[in-house]
C-alpha atoms as a PDB file:
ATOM      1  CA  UNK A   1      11.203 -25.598 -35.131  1.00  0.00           C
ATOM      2  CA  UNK A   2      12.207 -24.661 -38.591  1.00  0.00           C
ATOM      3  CA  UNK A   3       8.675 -23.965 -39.253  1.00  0.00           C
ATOM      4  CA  UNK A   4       7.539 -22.153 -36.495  1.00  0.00           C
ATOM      5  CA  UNK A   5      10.557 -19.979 -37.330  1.00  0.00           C
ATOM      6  CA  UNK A   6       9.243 -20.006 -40.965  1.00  0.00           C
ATOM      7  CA  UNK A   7       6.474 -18.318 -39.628  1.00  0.00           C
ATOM      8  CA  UNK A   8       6.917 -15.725 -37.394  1.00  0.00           C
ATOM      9  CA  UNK A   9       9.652 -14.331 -39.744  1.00  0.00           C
ATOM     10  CA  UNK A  10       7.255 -14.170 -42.617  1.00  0.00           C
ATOM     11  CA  UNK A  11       3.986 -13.523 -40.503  1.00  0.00           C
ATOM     12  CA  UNK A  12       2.082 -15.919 -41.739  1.00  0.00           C
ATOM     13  CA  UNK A  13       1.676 -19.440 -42.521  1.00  0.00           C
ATOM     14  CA  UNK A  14       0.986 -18.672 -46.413  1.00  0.00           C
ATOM     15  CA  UNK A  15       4.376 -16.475 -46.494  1.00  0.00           C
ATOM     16  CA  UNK A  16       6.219 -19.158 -44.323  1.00  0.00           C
ATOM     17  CA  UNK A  17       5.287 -22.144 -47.113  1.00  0.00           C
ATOM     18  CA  UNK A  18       6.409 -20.212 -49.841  1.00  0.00           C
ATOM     19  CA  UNK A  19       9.555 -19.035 -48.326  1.00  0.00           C
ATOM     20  CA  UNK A  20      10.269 -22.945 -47.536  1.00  0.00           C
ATOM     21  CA  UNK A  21       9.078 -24.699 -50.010  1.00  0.00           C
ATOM     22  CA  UNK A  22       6.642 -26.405 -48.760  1.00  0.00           C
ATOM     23  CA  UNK A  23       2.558 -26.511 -48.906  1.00  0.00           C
ATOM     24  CA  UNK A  24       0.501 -24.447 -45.797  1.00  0.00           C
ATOM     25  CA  UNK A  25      -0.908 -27.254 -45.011  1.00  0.00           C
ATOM     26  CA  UNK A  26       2.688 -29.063 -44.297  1.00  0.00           C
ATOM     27  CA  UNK A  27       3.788 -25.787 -42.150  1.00  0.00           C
ATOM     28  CA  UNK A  28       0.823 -26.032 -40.016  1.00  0.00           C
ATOM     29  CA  UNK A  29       0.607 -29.117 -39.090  1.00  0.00           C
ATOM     30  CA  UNK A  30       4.374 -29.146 -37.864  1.00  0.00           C
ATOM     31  CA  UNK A  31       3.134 -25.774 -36.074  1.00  0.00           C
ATOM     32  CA  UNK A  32       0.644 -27.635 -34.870  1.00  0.00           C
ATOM     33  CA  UNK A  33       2.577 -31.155 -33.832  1.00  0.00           C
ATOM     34  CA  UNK A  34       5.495 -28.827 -32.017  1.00  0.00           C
ATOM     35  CA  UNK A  35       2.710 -26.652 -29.728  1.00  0.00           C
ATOM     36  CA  UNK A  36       1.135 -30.158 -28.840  1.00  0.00           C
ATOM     37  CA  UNK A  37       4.734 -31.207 -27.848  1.00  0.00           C
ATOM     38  CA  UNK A  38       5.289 -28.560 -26.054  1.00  0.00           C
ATOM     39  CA  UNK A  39       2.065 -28.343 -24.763  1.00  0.00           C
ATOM     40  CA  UNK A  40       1.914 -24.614 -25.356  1.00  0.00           C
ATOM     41  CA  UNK A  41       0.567 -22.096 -27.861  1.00  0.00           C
ATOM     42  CA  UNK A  42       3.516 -20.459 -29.431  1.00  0.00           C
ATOM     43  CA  UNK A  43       1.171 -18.231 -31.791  1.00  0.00           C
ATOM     44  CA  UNK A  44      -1.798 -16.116 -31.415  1.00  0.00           C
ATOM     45  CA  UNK A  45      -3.981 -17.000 -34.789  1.00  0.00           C
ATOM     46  CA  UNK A  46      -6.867 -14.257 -35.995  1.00  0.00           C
ATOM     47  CA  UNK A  47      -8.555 -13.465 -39.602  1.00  0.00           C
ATOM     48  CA  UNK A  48      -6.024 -11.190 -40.285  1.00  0.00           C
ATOM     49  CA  UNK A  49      -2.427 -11.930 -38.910  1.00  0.00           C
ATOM     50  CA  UNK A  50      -0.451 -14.725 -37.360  1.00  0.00           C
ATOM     51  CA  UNK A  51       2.030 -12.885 -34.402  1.00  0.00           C
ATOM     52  CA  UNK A  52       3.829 -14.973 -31.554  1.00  0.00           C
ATOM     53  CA  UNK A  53       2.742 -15.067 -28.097  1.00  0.00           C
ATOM     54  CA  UNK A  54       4.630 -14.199 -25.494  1.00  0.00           C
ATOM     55  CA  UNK A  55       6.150 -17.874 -24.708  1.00  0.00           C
ATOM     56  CA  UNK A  56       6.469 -18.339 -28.722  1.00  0.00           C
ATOM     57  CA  UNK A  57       8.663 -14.754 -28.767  1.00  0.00           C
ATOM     58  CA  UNK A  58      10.942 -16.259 -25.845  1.00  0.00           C
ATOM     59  CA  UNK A  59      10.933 -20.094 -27.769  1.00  0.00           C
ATOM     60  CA  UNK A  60      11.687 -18.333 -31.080  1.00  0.00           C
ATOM     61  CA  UNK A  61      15.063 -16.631 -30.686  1.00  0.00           C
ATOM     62  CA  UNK A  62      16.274 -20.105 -28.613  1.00  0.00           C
ATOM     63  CA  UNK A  63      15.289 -21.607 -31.711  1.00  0.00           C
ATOM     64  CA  UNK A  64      17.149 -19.124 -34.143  1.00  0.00           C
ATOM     65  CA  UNK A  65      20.427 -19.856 -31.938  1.00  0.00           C
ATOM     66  CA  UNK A  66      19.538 -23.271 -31.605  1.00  0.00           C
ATOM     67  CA  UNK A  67      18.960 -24.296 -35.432  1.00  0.00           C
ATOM     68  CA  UNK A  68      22.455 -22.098 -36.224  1.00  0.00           C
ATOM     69  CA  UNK A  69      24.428 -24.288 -33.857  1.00  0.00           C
ATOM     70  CA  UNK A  70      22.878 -27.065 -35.725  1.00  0.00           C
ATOM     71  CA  UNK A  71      24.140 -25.616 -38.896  1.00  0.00           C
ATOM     72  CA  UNK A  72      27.547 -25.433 -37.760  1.00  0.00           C
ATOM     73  CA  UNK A  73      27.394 -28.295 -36.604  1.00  0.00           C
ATOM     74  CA  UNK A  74      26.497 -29.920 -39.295  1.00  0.00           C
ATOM     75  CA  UNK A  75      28.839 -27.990 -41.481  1.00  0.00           C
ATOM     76  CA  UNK A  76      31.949 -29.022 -39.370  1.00  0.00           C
ATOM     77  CA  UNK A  77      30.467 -32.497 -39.990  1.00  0.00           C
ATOM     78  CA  UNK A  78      30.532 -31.853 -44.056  1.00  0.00           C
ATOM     79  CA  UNK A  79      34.402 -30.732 -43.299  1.00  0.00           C
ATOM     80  CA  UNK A  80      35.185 -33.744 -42.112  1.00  0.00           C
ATOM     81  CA  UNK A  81      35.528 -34.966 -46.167  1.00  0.00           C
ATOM     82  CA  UNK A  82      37.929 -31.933 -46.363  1.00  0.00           C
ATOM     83  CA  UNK A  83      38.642 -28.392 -45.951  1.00  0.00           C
ATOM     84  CA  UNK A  84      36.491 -26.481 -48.431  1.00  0.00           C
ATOM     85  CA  UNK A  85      37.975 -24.336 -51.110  1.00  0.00           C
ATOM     86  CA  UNK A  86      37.301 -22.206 -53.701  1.00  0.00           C
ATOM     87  CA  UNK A  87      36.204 -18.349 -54.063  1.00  0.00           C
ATOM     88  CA  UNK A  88      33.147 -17.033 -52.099  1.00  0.00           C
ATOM     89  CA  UNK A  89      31.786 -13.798 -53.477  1.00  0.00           C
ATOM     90  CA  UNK A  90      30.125 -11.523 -50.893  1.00  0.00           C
ATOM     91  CA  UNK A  91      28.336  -8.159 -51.281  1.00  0.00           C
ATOM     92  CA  UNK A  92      27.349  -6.032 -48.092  1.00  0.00           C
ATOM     93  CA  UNK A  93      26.055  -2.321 -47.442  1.00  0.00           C
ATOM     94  CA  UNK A  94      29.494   0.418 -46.788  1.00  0.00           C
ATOM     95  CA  UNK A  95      28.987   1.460 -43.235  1.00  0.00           C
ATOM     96  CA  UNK A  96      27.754  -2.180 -42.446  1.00  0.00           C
ATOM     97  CA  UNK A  97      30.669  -3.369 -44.228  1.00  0.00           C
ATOM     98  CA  UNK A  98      33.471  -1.366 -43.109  1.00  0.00           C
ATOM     99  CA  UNK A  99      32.464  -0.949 -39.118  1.00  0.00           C
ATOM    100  CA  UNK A 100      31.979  -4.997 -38.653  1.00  0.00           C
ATOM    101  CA  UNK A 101      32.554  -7.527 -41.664  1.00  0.00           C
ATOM    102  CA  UNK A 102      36.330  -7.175 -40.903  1.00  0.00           C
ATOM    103  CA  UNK A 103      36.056  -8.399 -37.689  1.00  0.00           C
ATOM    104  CA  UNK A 104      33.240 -11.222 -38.437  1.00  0.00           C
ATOM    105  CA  UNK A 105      35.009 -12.351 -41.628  1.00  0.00           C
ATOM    106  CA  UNK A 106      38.504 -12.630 -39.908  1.00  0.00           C
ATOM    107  CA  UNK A 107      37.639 -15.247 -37.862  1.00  0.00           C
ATOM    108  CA  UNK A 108      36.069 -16.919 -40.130  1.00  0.00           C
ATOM    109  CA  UNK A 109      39.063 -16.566 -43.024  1.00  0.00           C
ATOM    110  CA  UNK A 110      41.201 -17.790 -40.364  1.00  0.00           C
ATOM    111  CA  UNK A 111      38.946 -20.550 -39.428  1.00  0.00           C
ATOM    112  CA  UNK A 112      39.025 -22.251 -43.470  1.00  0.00           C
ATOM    113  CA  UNK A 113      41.989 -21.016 -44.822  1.00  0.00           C
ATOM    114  CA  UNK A 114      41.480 -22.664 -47.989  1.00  0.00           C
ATOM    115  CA  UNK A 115      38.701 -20.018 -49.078  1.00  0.00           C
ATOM    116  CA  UNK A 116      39.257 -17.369 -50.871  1.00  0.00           C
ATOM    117  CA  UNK A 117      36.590 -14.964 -49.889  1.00  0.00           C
ATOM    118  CA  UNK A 118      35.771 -11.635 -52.125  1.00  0.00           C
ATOM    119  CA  UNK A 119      34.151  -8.861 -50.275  1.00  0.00           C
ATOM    120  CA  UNK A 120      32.280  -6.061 -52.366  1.00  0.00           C
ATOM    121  CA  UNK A 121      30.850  -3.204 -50.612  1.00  0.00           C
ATOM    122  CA  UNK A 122      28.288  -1.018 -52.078  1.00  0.00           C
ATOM    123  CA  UNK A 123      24.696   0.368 -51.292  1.00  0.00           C
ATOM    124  CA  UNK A 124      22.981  -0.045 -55.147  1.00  0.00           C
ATOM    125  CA  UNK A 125      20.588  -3.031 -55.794  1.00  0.00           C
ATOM    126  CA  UNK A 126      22.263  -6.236 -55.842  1.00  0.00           C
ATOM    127  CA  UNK A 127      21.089  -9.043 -57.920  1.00  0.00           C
ATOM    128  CA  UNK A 128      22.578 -11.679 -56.270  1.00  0.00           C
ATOM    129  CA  UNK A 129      22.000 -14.312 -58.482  1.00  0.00           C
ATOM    130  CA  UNK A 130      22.884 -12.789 -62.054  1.00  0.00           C
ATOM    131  CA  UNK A 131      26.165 -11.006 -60.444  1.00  0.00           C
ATOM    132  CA  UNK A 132      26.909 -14.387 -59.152  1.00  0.00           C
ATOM    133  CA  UNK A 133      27.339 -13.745 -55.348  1.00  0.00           C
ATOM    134  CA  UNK A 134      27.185 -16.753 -52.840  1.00  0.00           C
ATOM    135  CA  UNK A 135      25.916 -14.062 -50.336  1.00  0.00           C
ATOM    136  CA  UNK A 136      24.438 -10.827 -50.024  1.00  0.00           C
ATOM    137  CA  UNK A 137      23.637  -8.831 -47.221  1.00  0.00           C
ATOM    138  CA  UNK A 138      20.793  -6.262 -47.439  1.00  0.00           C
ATOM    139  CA  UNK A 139      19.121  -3.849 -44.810  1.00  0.00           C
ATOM    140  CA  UNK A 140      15.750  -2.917 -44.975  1.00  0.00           C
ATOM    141  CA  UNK A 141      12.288  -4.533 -46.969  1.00  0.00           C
ATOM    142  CA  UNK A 142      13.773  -7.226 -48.908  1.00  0.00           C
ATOM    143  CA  UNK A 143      11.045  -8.660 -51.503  1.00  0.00           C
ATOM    144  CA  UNK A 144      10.745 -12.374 -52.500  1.00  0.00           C
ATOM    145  CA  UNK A 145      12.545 -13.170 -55.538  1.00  0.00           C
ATOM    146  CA  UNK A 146      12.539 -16.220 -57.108  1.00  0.00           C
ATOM    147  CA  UNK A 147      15.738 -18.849 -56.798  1.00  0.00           C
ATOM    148  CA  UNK A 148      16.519 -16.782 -53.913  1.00  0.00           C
ATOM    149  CA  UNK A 149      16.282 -17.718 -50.009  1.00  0.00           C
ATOM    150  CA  UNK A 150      16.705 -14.936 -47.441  1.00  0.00           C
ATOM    151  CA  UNK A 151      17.379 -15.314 -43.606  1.00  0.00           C
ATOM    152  CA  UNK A 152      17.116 -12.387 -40.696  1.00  0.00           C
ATOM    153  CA  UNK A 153      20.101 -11.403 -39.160  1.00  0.00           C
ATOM    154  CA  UNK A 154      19.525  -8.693 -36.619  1.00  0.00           C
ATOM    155  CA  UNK A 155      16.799  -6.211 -36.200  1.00  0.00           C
ATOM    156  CA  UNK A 156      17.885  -2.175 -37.261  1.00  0.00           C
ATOM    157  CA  UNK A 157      16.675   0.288 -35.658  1.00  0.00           C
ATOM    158  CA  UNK A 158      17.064   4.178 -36.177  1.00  0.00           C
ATOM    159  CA  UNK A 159      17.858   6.529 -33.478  1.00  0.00           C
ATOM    160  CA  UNK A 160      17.581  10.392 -33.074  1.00  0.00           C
ATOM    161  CA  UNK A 161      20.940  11.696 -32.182  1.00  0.00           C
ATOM    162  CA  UNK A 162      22.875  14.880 -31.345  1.00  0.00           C
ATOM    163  CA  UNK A 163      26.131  15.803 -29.874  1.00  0.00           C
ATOM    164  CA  UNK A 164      26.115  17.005 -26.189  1.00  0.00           C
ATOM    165  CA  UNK A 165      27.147  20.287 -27.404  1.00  0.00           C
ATOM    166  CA  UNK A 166      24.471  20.909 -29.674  1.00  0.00           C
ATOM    167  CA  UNK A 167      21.407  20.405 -27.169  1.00  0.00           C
ATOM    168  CA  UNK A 168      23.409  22.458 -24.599  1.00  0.00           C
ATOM    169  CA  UNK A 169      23.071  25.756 -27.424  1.00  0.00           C
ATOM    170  CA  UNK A 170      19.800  24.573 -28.780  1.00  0.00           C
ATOM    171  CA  UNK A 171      17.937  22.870 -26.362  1.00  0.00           C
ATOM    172  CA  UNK A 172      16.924  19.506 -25.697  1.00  0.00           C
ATOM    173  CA  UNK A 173      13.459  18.469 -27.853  1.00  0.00           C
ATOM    174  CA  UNK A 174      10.648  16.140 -25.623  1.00  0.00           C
ATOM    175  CA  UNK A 175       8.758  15.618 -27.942  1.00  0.00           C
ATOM    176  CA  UNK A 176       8.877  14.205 -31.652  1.00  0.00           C
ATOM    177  CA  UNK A 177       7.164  18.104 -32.808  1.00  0.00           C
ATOM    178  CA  UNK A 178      10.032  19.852 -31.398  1.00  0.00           C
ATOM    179  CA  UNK A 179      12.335  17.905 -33.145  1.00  0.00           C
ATOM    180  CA  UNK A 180      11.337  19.843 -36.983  1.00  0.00           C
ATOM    181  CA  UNK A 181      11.846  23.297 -35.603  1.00  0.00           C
ATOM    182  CA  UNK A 182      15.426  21.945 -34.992  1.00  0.00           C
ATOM    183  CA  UNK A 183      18.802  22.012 -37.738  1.00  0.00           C
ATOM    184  CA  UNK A 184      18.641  18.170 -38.969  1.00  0.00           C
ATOM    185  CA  UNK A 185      21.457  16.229 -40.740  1.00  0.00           C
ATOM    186  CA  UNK A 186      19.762  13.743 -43.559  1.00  0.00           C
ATOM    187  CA  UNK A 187      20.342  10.612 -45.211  1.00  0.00           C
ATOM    188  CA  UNK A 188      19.415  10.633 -48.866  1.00  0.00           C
ATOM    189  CA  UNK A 189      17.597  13.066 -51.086  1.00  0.00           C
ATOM    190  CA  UNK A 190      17.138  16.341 -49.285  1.00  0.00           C
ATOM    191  CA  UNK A 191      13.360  16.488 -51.239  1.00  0.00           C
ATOM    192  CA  UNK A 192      12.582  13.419 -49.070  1.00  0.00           C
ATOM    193  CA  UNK A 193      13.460  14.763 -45.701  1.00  0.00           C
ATOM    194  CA  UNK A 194      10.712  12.761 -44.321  1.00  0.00           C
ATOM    195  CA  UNK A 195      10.590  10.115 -41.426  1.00  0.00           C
ATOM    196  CA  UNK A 196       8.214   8.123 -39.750  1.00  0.00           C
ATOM    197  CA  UNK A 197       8.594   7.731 -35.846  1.00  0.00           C
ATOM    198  CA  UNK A 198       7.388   4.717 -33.766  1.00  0.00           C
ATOM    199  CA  UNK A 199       7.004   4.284 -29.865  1.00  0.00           C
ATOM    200  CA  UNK A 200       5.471   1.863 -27.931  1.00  0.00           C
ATOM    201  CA  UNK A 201       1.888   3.564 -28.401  1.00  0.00           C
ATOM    202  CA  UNK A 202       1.492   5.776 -32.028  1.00  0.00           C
ATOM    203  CA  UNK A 203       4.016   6.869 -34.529  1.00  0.00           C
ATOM    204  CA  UNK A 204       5.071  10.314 -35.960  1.00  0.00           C
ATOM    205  CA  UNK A 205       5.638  11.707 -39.505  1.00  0.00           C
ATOM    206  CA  UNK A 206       8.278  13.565 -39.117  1.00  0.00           C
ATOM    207  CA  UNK A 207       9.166  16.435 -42.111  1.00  0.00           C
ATOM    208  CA  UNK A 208      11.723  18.863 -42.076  1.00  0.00           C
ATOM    209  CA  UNK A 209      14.175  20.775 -44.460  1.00  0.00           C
ATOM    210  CA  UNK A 210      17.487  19.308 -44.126  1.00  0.00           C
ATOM    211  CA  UNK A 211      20.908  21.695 -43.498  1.00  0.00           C
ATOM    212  CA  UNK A 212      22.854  18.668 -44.847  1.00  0.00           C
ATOM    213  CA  UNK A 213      22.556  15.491 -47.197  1.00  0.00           C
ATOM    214  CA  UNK A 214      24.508  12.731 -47.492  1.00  0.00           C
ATOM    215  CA  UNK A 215      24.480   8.774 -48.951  1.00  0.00           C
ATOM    216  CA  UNK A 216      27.045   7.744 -46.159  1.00  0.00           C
ATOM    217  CA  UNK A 217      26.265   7.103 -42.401  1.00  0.00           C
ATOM    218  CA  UNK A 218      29.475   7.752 -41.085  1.00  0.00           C
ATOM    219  CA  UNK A 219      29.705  11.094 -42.586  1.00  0.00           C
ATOM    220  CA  UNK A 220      26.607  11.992 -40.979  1.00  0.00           C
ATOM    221  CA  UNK A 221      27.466  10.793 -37.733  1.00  0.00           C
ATOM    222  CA  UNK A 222      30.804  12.963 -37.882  1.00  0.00           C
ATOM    223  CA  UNK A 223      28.851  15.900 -38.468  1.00  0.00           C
ATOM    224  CA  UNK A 224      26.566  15.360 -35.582  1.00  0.00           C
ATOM    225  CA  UNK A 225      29.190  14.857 -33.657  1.00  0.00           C
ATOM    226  CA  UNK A 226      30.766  18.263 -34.534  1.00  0.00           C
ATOM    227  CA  UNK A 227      27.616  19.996 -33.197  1.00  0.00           C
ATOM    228  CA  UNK A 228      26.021  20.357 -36.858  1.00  0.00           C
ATOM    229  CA  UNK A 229      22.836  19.425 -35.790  1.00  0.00           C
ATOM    230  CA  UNK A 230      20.141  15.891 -35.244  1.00  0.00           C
ATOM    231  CA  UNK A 231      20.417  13.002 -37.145  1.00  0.00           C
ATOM    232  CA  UNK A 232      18.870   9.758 -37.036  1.00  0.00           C
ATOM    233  CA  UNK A 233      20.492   6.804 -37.881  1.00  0.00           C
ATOM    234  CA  UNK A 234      21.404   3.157 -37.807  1.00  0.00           C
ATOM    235  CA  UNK A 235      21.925   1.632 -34.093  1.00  0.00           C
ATOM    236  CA  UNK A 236      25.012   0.074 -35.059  1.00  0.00           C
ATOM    237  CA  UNK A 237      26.715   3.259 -36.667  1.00  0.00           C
ATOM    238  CA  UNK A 238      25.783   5.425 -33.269  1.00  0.00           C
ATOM    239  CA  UNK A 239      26.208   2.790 -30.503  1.00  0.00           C
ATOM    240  CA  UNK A 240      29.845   3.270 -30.434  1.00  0.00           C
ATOM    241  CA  UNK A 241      29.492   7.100 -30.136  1.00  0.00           C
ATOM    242  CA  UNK A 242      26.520   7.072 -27.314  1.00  0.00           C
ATOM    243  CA  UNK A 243      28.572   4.475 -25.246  1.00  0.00           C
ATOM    244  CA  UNK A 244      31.612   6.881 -25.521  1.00  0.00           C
ATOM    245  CA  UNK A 245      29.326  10.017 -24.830  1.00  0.00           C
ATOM    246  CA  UNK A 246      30.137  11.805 -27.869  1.00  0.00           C
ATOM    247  CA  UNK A 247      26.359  11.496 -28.869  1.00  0.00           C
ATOM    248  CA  UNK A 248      23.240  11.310 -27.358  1.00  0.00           C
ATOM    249  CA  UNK A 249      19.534   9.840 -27.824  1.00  0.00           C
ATOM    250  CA  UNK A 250      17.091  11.754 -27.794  1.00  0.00           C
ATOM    251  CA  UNK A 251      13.903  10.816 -27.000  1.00  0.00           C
ATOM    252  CA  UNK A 252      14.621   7.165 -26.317  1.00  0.00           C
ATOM    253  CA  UNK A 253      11.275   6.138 -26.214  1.00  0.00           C
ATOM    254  CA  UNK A 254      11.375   6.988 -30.320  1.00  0.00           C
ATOM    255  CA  UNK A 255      12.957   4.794 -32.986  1.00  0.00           C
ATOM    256  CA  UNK A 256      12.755   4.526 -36.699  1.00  0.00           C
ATOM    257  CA  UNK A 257      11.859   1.256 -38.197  1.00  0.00           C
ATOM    258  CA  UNK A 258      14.886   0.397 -40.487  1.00  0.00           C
ATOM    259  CA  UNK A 259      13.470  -3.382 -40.327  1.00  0.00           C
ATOM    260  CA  UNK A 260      16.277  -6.000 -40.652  1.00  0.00           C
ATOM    261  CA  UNK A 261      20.034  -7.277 -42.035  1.00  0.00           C
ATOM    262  CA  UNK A 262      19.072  -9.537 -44.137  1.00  0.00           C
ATOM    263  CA  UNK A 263      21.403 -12.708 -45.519  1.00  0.00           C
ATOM    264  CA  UNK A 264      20.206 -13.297 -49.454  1.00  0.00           C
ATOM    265  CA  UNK A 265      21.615 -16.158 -51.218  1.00  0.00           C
ATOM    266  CA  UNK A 266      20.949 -18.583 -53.834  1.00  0.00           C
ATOM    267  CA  UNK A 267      17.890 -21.474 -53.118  1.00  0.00           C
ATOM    268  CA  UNK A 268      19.664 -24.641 -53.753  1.00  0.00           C
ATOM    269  CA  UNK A 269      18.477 -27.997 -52.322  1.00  0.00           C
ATOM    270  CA  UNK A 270      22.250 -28.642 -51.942  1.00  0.00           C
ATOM    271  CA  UNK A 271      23.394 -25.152 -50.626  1.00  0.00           C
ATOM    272  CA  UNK A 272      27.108 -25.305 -51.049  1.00  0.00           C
ATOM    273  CA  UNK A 273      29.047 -26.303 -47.843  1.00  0.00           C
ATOM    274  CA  UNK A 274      31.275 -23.073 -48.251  1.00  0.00           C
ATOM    275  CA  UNK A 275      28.042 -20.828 -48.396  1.00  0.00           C
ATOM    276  CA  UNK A 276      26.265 -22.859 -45.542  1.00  0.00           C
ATOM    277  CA  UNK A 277      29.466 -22.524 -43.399  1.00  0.00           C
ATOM    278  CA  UNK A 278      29.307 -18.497 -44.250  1.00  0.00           C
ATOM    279  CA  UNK A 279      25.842 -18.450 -43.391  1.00  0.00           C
ATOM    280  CA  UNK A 280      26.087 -20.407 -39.663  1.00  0.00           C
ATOM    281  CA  UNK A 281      29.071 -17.805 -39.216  1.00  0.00           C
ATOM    282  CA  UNK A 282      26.988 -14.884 -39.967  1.00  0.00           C
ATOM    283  CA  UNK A 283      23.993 -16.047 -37.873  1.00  0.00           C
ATOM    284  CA  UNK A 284      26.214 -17.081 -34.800  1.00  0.00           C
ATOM    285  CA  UNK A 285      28.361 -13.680 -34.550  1.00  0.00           C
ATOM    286  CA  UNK A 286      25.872 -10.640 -36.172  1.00  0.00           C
ATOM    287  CA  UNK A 287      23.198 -10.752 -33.420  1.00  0.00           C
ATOM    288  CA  UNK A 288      26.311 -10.115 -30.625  1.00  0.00           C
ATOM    289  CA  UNK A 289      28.081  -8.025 -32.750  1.00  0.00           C
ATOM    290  CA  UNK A 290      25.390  -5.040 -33.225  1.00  0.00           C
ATOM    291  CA  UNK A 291      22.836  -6.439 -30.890  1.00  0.00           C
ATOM    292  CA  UNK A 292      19.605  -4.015 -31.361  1.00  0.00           C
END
């Protein structure tokens, strides 16, 4: 199961053994072993790419909550020898940080006691291994680095946004075009106003001149909110504000690939129990916390 994970996270088998440490040849054959099992195919093989069918997609997320239950499980078993103690050092994204780690990390403070856990939150690059972190979390491409293992947390998505009030004054755009004739509230560097739209069928470069820039989420998404204009941004800043009406999607059939949260931590063969326990945690509450 760990393997056939391996894979479809990395989309490949190549990408898979190197993430795992082990040899191609090992991953497939465990590929292989578990769809004779199951008597199934749980991937769709070509020249070019290695993607899950539609049974694998269903038998892969029961096996990410399946092999985190195992680590927890397993963890509690480790316990048994005695609470664990000692700092943890964890770094995380702002908005991420300060709209859900609270709540995660409570229960799990509460849960060992004994830890003493240090949260940093900051968007910069994060080497976690020369800044000595136990844990990172990351959002976006994350590229291999050696010493360091990386597990997906939850898939990000971007959506287009505006207040109610806005679309009432300025209309309502159908179509990704309409959306650059339209005021737009950006993330970043105003020179790189640019976005790339996805649907089901084609995607969309989208280019505009911003009316305001920002490096923080939740500033963005109180401007929208104020009627300053479209935005598009994380699912789990916005979901709040759609659910309570004070901002709606627009053209819900459009999303920006953000790609994923990420969990980055050292590659130990002996992970320490305190970062394995972290790690279960993260795995069993992030997916329900901001589901995609």
């Amino acid at each position: 199961m760990e393997a056939f994970v391996a894979v479809v996270e990395s989309g490949g088998f190549a990408a898979a053994a190197r993430n795992t440490g082990s040899t191609r040849a090992q991953v497939n054959k465990l590929v292989h072993h578990l769809e004779e099992h199951l008597a199934t195919r749980l991937l769709q093989r070509t020249t070019r790419q290695v993607s899950p069918s539609e049974t694998g997609r269903a038998y892969y997320a029961q096996c990410k909550r399946l092999l985190a239950e195992l680590l927890e499980i397993e963890a509690e078993v480790m316990e048994l020898h005695g609470q664990p103690t000692g700092p943890i050092r964890v770094n995380a994204p702002m908005t991420f940080g300060t709209m859900y780690l609270g709540r995660i990390l409570a229960s799990f403070c509460k849960r060992y006691p004994k830890l003493q856990m240090q949260l940093t939150l900051n968007d910069r690059f994060v080497d976690t291994i020369e800044e000595g972190y136990d844990l990172t979390l990351r959002i976006g491409e994350v590229k291999a680095v050696a010493g360091l293992a990386c597990r997906q947390l939850v898939k990000v998505v971007g959506y287009v946004v505006a207040a109610p009030g806005y679309l009432q004054e300025q209309g309502t755009p159908t179509t990704p075009e309409e959306l650059e004739a339209h005021r737009f509230l950006h993330y970043g560097n105003p020179s790189g106003a640019r976005e790339v739209l996805d649907s089901e069928t084609s995607s969309f470069k989208l280019r505009y001149q911003p009316t305001f820039s920002t490096n923080n989420g939740e500033v963005l998404q109180d401007m929208a909110i104020e009627g300053m204009g479209i935005t598009i941004l994380p699912h789990f800043i916005v979901q709040d504000a759609l659910k309570q009406g004070q901002l709606v999607r627009i053209l819900p059939n459009w999303w920006k690939p953000v790609g994923y949260l990420h969990a980055l931590y050292p590659e130990h063969r002996s992970l320490s129990t305190k970062t394995r326990l972290l790690l279960a945690h993260l795995e069993a509450n992030v997916p329900s916390t901001c589901p995609a």
